[in-house]
PDB file of N, CA and C in Angstrom:
ATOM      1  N   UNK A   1       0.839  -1.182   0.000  1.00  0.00           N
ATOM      2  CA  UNK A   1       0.000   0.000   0.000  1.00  0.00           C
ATOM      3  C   UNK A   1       0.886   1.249   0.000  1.00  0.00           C
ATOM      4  N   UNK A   2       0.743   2.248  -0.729  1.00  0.00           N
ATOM      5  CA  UNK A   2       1.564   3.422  -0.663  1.00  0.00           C
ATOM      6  C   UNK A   2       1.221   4.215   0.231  1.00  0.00           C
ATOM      7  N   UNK A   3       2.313   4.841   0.540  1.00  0.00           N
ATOM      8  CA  UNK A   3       2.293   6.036   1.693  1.00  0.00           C
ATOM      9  C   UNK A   3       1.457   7.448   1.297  1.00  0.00           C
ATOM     10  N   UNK A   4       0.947   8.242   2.356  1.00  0.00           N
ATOM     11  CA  UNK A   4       0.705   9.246   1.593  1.00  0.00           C
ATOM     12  C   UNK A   4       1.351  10.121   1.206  1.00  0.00           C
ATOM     13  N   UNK A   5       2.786   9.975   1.252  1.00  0.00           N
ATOM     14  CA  UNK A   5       4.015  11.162   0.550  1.00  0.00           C
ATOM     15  C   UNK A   5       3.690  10.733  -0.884  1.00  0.00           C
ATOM     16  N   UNK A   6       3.715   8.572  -1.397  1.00  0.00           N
ATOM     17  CA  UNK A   6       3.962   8.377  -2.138  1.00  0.00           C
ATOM     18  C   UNK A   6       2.571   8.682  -3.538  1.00  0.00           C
ATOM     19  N   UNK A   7       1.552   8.590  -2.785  1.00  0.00           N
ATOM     20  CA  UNK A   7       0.235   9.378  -3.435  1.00  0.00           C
ATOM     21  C   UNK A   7       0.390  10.651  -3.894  1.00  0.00           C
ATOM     22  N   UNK A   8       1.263  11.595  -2.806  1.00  0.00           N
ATOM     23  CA  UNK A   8       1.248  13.382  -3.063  1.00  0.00           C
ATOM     24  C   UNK A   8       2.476  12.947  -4.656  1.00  0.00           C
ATOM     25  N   UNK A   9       3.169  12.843  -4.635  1.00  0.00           N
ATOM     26  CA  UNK A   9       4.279  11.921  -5.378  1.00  0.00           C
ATOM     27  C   UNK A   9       3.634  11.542  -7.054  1.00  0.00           C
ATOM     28  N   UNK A  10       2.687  10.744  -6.722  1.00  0.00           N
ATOM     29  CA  UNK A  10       2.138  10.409  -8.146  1.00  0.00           C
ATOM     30  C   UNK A  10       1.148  11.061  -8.531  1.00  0.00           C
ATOM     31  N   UNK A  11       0.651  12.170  -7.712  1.00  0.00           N
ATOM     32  CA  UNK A  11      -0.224  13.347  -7.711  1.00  0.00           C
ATOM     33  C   UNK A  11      -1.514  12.586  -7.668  1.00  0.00           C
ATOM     34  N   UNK A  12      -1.739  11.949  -6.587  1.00  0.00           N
ATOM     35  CA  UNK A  12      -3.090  10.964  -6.566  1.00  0.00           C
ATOM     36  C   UNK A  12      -3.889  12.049  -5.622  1.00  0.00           C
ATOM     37  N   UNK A  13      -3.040  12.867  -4.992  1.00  0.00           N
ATOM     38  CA  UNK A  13      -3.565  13.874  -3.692  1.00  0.00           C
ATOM     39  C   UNK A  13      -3.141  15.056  -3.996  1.00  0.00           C
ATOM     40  N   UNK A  14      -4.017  16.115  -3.850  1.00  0.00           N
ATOM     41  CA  UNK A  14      -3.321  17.081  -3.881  1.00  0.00           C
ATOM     42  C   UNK A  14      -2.513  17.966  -3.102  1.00  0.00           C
ATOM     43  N   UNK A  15      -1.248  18.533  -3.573  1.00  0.00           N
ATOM     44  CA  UNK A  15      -0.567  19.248  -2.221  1.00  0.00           C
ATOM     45  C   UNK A  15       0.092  20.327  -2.814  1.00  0.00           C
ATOM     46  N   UNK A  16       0.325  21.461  -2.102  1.00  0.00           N
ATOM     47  CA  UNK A  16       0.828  22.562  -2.720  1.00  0.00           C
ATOM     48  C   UNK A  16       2.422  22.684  -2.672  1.00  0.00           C
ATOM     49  N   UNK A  17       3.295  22.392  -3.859  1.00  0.00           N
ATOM     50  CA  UNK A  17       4.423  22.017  -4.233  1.00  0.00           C
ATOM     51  C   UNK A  17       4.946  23.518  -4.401  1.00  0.00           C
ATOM     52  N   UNK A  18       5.976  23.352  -3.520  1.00  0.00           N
ATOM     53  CA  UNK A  18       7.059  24.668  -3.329  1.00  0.00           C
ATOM     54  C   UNK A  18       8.085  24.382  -4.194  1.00  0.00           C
ATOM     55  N   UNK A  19       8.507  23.070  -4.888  1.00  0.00           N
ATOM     56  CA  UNK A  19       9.685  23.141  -5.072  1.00  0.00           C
ATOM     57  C   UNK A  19       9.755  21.342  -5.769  1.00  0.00           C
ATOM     58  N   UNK A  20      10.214  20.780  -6.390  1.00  0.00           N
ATOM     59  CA  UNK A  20      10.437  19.313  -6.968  1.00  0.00           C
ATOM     60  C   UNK A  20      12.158  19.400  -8.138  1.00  0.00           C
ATOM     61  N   UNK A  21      12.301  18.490  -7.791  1.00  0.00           N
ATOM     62  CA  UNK A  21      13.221  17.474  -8.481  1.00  0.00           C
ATOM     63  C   UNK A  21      13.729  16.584  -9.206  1.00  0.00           C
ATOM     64  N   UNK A  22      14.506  15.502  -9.639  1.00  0.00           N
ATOM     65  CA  UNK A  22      14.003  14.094  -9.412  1.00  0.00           C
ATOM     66  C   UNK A  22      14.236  13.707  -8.229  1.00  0.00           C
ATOM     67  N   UNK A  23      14.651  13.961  -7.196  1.00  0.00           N
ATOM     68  CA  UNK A  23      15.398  13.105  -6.058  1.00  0.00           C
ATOM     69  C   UNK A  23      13.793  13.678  -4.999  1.00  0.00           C
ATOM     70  N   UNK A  24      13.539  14.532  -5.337  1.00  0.00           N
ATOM     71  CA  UNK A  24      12.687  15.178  -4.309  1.00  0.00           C
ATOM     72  C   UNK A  24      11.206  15.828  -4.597  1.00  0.00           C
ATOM     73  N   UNK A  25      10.459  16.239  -3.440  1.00  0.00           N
ATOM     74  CA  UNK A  25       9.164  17.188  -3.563  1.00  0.00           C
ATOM     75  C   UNK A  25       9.270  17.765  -2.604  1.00  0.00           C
ATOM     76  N   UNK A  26       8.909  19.161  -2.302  1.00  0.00           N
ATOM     77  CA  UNK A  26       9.005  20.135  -1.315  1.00  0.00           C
ATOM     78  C   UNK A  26       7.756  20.695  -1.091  1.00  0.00           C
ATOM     79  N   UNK A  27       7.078  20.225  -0.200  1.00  0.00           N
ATOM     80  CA  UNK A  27       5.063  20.744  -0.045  1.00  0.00           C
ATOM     81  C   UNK A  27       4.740  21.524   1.268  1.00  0.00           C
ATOM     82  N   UNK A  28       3.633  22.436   1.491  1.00  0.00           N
ATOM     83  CA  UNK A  28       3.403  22.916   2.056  1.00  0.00           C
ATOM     84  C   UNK A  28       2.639  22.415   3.241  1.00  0.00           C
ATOM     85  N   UNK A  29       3.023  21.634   4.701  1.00  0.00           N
ATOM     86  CA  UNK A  29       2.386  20.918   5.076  1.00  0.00           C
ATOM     87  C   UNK A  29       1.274  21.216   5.726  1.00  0.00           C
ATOM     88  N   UNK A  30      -0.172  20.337   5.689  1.00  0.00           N
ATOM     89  CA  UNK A  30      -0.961  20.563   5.699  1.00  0.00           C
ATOM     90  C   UNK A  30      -1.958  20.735   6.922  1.00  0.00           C
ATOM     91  N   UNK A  31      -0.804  21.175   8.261  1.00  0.00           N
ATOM     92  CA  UNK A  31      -0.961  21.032   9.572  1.00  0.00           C
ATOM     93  C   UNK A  31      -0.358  21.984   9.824  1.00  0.00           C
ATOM     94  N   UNK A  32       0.497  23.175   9.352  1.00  0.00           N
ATOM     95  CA  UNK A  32       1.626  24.265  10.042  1.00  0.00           C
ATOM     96  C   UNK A  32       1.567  23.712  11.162  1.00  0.00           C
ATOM     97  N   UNK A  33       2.731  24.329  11.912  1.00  0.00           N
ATOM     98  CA  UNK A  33       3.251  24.241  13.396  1.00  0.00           C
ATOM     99  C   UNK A  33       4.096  25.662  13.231  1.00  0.00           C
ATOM    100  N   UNK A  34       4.082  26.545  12.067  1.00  0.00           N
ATOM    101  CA  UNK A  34       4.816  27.547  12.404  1.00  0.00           C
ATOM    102  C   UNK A  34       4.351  28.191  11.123  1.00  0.00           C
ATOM    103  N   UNK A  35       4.619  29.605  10.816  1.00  0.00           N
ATOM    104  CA  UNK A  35       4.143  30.358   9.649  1.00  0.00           C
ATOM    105  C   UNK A  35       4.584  29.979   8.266  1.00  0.00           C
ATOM    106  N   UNK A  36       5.643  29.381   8.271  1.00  0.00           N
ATOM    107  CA  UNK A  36       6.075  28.583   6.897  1.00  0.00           C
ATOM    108  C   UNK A  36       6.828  26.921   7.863  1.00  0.00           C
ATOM    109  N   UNK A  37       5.516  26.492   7.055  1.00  0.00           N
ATOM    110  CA  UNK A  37       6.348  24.831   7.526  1.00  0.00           C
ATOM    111  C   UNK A  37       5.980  23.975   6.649  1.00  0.00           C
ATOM    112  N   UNK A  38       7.192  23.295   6.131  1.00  0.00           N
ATOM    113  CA  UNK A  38       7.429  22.836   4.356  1.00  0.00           C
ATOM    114  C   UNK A  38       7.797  21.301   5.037  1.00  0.00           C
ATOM    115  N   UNK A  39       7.741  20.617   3.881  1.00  0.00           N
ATOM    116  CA  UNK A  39       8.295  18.609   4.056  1.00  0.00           C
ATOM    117  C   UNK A  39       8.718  18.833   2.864  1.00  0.00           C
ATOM    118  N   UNK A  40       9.964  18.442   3.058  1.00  0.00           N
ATOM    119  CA  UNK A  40      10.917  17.865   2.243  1.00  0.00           C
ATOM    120  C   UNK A  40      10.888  16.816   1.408  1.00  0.00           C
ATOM    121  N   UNK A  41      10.563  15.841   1.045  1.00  0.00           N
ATOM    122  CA  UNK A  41      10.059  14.666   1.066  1.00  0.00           C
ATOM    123  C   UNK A  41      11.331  13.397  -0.118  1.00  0.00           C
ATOM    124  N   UNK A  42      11.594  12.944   0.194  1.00  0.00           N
ATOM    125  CA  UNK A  42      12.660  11.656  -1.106  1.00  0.00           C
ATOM    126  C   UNK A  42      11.503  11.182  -1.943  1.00  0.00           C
ATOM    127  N   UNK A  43      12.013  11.154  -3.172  1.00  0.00           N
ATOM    128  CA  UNK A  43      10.894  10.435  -3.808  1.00  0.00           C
ATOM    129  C   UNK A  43      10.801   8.927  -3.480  1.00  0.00           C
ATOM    130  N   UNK A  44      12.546   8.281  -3.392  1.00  0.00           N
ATOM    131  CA  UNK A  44      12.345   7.027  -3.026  1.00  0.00           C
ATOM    132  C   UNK A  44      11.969   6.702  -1.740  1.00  0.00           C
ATOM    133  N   UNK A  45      11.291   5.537  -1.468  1.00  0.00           N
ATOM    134  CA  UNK A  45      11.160   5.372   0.049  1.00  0.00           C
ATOM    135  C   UNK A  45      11.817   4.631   0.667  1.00  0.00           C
ATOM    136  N   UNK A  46      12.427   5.547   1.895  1.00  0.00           N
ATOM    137  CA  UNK A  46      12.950   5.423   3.236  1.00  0.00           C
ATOM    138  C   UNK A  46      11.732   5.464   3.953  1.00  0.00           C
ATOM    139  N   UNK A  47      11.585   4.149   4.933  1.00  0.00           N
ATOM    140  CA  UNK A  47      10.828   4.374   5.866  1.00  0.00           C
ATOM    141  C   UNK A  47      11.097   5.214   6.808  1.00  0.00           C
ATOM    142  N   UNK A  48      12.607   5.525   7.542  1.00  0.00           N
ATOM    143  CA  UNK A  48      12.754   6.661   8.668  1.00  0.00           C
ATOM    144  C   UNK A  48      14.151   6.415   9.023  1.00  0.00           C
ATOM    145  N   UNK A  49      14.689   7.716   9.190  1.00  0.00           N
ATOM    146  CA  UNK A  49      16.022   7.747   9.241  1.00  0.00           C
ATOM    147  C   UNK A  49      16.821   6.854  10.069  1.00  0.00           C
ATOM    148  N   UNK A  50      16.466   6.048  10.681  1.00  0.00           N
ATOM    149  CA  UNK A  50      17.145   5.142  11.419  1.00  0.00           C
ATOM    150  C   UNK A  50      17.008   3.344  10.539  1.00  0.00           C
ATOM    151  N   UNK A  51      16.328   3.641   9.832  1.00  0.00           N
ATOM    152  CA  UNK A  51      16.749   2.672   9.134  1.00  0.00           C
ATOM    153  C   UNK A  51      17.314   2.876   7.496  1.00  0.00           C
ATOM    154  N   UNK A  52      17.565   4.025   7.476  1.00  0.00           N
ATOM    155  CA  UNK A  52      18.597   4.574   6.492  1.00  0.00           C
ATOM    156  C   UNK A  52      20.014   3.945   6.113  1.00  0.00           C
ATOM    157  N   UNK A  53      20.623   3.646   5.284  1.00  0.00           N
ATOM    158  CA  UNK A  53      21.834   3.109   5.017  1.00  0.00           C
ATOM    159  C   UNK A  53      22.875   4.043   4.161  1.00  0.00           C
ATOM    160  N   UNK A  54      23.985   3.290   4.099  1.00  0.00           N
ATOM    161  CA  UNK A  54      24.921   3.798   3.239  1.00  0.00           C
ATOM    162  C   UNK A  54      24.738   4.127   2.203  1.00  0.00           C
ATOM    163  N   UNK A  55      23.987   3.483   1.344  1.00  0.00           N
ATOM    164  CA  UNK A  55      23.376   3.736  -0.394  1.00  0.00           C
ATOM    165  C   UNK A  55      22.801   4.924  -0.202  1.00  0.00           C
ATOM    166  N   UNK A  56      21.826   5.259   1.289  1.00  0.00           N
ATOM    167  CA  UNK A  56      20.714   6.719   0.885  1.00  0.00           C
ATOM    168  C   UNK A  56      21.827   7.776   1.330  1.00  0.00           C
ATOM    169  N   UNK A  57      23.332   7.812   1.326  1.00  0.00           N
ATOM    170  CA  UNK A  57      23.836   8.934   1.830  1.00  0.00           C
ATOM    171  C   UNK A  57      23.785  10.646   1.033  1.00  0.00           C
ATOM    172  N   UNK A  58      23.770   9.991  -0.008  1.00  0.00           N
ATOM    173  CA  UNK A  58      23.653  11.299  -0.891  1.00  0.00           C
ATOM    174  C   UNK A  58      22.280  11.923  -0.941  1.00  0.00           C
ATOM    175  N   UNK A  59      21.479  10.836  -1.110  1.00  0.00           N
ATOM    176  CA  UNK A  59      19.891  11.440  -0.976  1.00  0.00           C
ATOM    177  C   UNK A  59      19.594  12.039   0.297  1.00  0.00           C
ATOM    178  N   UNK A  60      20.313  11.671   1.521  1.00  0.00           N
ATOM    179  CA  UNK A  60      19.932  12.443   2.635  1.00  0.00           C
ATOM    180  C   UNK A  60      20.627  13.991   2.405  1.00  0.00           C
ATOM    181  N   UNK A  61      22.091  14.005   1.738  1.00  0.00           N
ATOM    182  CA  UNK A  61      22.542  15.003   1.953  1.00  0.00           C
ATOM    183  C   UNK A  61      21.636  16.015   0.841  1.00  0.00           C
ATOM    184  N   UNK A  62      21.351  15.248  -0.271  1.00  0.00           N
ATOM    185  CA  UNK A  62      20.489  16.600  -1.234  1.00  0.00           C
ATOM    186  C   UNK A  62      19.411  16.785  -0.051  1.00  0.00           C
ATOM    187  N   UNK A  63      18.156  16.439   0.936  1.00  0.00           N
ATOM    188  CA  UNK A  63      17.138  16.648   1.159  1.00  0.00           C
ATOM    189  C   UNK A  63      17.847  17.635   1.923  1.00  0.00           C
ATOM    190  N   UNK A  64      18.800  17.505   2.839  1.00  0.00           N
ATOM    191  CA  UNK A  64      19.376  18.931   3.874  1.00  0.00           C
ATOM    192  C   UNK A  64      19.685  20.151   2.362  1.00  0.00           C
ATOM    193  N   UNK A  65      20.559  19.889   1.673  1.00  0.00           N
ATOM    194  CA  UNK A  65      20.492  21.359   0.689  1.00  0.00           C
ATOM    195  C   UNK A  65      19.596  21.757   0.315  1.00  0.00           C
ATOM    196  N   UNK A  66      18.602  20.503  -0.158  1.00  0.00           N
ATOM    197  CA  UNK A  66      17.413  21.271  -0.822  1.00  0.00           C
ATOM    198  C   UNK A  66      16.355  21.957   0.196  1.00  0.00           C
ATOM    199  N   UNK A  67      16.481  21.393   1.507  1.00  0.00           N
ATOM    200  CA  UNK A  67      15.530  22.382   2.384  1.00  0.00           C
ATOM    201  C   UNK A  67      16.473  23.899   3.044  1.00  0.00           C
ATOM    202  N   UNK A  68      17.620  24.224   2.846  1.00  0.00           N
ATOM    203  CA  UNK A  68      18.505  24.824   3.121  1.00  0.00           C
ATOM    204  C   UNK A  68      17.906  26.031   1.497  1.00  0.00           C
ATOM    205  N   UNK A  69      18.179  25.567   0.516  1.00  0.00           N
ATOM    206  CA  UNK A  69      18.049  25.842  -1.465  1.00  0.00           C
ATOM    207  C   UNK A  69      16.607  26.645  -0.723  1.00  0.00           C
ATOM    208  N   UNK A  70      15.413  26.228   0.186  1.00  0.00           N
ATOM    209  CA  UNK A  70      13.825  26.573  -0.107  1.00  0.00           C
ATOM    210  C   UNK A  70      13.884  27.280   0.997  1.00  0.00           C
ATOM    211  N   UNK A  71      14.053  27.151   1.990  1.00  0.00           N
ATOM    212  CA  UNK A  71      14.515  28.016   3.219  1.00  0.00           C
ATOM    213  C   UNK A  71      15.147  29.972   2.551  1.00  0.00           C
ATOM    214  N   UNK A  72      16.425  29.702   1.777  1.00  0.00           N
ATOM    215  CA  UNK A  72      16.421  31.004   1.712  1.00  0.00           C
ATOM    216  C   UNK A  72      15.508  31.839   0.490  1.00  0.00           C
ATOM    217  N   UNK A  73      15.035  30.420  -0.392  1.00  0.00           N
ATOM    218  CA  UNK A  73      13.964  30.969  -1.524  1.00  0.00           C
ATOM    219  C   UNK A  73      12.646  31.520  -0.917  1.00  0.00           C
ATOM    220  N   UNK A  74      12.432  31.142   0.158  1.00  0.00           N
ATOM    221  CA  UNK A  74      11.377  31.887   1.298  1.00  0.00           C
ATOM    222  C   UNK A  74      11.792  33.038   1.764  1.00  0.00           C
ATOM    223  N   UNK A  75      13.280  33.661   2.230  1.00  0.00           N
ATOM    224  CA  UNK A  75      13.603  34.519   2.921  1.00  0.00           C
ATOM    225  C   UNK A  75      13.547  34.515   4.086  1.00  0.00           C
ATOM    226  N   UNK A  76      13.478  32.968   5.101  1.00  0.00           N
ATOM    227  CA  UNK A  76      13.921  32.477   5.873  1.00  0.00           C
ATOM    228  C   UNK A  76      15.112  33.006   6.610  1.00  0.00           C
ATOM    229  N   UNK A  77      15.380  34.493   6.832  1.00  0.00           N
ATOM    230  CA  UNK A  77      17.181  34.704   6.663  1.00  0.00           C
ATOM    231  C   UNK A  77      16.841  35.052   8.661  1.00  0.00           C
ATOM    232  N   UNK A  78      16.260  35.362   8.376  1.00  0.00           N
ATOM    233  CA  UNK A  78      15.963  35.153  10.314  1.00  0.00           C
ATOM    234  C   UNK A  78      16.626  33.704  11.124  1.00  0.00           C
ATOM    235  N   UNK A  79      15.881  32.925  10.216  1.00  0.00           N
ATOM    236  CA  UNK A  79      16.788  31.564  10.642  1.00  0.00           C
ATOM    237  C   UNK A  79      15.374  30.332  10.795  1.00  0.00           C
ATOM    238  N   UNK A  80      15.412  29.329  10.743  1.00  0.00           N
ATOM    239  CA  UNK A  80      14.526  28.045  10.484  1.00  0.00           C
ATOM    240  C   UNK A  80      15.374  27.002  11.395  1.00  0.00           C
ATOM    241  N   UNK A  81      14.283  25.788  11.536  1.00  0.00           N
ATOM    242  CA  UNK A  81      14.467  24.923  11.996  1.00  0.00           C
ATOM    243  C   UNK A  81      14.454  23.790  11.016  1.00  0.00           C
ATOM    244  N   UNK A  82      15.360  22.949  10.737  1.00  0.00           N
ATOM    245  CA  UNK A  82      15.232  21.352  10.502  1.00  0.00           C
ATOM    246  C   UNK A  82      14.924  20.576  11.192  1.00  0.00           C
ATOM    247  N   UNK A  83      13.667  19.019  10.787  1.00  0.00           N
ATOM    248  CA  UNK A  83      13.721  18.059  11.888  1.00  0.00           C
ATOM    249  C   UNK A  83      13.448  17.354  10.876  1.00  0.00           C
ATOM    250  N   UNK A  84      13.521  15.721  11.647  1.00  0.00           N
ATOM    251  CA  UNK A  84      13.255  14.424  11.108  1.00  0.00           C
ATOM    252  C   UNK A  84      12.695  14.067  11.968  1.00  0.00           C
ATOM    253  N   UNK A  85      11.558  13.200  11.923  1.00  0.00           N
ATOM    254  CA  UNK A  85      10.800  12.497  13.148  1.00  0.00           C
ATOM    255  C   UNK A  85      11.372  11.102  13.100  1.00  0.00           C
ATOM    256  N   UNK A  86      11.454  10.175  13.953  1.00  0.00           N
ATOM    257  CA  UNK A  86      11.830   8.776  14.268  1.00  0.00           C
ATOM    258  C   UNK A  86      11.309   8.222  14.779  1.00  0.00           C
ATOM    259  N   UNK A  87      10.421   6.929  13.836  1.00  0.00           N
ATOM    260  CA  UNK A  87       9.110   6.060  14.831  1.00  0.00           C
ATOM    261  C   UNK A  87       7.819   7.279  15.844  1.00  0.00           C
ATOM    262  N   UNK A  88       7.259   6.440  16.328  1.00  0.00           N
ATOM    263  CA  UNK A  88       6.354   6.730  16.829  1.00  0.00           C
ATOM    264  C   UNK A  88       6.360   7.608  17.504  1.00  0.00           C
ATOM    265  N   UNK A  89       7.396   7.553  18.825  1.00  0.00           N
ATOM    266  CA  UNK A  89       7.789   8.529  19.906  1.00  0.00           C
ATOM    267  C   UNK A  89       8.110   9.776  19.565  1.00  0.00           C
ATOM    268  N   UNK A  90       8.866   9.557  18.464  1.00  0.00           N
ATOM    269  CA  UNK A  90       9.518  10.553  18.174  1.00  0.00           C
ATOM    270  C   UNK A  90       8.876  12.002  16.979  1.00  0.00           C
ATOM    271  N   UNK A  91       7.304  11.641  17.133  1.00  0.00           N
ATOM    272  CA  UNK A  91       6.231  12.051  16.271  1.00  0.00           C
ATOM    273  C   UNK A  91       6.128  11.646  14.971  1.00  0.00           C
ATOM    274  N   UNK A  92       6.866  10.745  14.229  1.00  0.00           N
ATOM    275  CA  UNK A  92       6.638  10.430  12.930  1.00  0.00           C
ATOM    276  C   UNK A  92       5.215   9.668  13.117  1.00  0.00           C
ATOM    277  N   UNK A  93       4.911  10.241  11.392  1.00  0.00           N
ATOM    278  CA  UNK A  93       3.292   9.720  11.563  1.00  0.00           C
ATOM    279  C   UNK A  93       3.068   9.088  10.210  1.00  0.00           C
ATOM    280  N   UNK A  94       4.159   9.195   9.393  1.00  0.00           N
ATOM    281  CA  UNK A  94       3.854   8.617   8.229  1.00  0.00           C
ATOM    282  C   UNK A  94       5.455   8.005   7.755  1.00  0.00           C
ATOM    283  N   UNK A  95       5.425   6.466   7.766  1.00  0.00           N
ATOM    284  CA  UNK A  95       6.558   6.097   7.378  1.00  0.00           C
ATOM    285  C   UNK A  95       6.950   6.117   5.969  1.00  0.00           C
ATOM    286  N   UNK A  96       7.704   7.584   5.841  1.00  0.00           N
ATOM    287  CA  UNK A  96       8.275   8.051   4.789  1.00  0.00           C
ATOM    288  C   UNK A  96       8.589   8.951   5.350  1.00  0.00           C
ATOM    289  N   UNK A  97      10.327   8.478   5.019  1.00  0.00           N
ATOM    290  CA  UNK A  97      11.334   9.965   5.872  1.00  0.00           C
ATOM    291  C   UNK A  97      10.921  11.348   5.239  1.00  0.00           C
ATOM    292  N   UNK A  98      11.235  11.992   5.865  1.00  0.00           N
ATOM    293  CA  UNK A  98      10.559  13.486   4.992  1.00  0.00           C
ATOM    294  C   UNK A  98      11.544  14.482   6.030  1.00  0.00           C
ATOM    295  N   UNK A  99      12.052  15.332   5.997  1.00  0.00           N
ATOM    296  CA  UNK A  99      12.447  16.424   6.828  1.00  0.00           C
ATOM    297  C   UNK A  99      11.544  17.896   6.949  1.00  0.00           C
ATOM    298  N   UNK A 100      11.061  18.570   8.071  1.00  0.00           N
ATOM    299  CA  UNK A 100      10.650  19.381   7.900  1.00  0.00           C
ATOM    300  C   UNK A 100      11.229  20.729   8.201  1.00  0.00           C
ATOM    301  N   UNK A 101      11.042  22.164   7.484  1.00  0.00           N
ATOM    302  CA  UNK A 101      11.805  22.851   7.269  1.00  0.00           C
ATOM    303  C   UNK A 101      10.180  24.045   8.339  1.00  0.00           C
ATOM    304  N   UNK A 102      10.600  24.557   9.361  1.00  0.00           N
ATOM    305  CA  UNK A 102       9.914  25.321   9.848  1.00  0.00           C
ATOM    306  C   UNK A 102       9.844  26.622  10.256  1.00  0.00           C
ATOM    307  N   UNK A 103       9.721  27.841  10.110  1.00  0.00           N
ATOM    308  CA  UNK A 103      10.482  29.171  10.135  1.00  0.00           C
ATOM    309  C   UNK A 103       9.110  30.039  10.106  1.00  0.00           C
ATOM    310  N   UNK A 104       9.939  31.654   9.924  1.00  0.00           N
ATOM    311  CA  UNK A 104       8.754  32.365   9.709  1.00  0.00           C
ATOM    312  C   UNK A 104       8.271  33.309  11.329  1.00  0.00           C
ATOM    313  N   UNK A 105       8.643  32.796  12.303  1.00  0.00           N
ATOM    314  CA  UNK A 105       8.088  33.145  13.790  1.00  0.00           C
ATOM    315  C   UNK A 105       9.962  32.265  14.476  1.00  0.00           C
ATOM    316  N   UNK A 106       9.966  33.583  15.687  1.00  0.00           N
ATOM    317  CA  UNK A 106      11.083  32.755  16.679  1.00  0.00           C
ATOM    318  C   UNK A 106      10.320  31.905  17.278  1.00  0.00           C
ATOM    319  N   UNK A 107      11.449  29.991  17.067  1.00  0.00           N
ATOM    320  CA  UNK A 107      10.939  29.124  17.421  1.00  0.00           C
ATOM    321  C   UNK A 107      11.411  28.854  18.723  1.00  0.00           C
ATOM    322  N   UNK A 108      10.872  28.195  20.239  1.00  0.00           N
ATOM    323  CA  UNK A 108      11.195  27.972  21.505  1.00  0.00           C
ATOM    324  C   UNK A 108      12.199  26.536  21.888  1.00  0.00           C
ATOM    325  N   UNK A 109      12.666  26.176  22.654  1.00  0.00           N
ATOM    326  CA  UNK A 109      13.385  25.554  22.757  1.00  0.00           C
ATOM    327  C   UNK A 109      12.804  25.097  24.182  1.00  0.00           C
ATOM    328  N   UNK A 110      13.053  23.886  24.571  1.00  0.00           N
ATOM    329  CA  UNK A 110      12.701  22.834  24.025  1.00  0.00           C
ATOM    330  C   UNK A 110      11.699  22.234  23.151  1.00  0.00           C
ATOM    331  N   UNK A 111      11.511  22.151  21.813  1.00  0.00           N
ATOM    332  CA  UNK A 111      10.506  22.106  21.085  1.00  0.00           C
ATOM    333  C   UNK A 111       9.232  20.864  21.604  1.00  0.00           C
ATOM    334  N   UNK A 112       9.045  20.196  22.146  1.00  0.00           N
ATOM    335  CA  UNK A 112       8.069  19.378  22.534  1.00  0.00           C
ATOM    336  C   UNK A 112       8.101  19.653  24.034  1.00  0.00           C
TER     337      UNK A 112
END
């Protein structure tokens, strides 16, 4: 069964695309947690960064430039947050790694 990154992906769903690739899609997620908060998304699927390997090293490193590449195409220059969620605990909710790029408002620390 496909994920729903992999639906937004084959455009089975609709989502508002900031930004695409081949390696990638960059969407506007559909929950903010902050005034601009974007997913990164791999086209291939990784279920979640901890079960990531040596082969996805480059694809992890384009998803950090390319949310770094959309970050200042926003004007993000205040400064943003990167995250990855991990399993359950760790708020992932859809197994498909995705990074999210969050900015726009000063963010607090400790974030959860």
């Amino acid at each position: 069964m496909s994920t729903l990154f992999e639906k937004i992906i084959a455009r089975e769903i609709p989502a508002k695309i900031e930004h695409e690739d081949d390696l990638c899609i960059v969407i506007h997620d559909i929950d903010p947690q902050a005034p601009t908060h974007l997913l990164v998304i791999p086209k291939q699927v990784v279920p979640r960064i901890g079960e990531a390997t040596e082969a996805e090293q480059s694809l992890l490193g384009h998803l950090l430039l390319t949310a770094a590449k959309v970050a200042q195409s926003l004007h993000l220059s205040g400064g943003y947050r990167v995250v990855v969620n991990n399993g359950p605990d760790g708020g992932e909710t859809v197994p498909h790694l995705h990074v999210h790029v969050l900015g726009g408002r000063a963010l607090t620390w400790p974030p959860g």
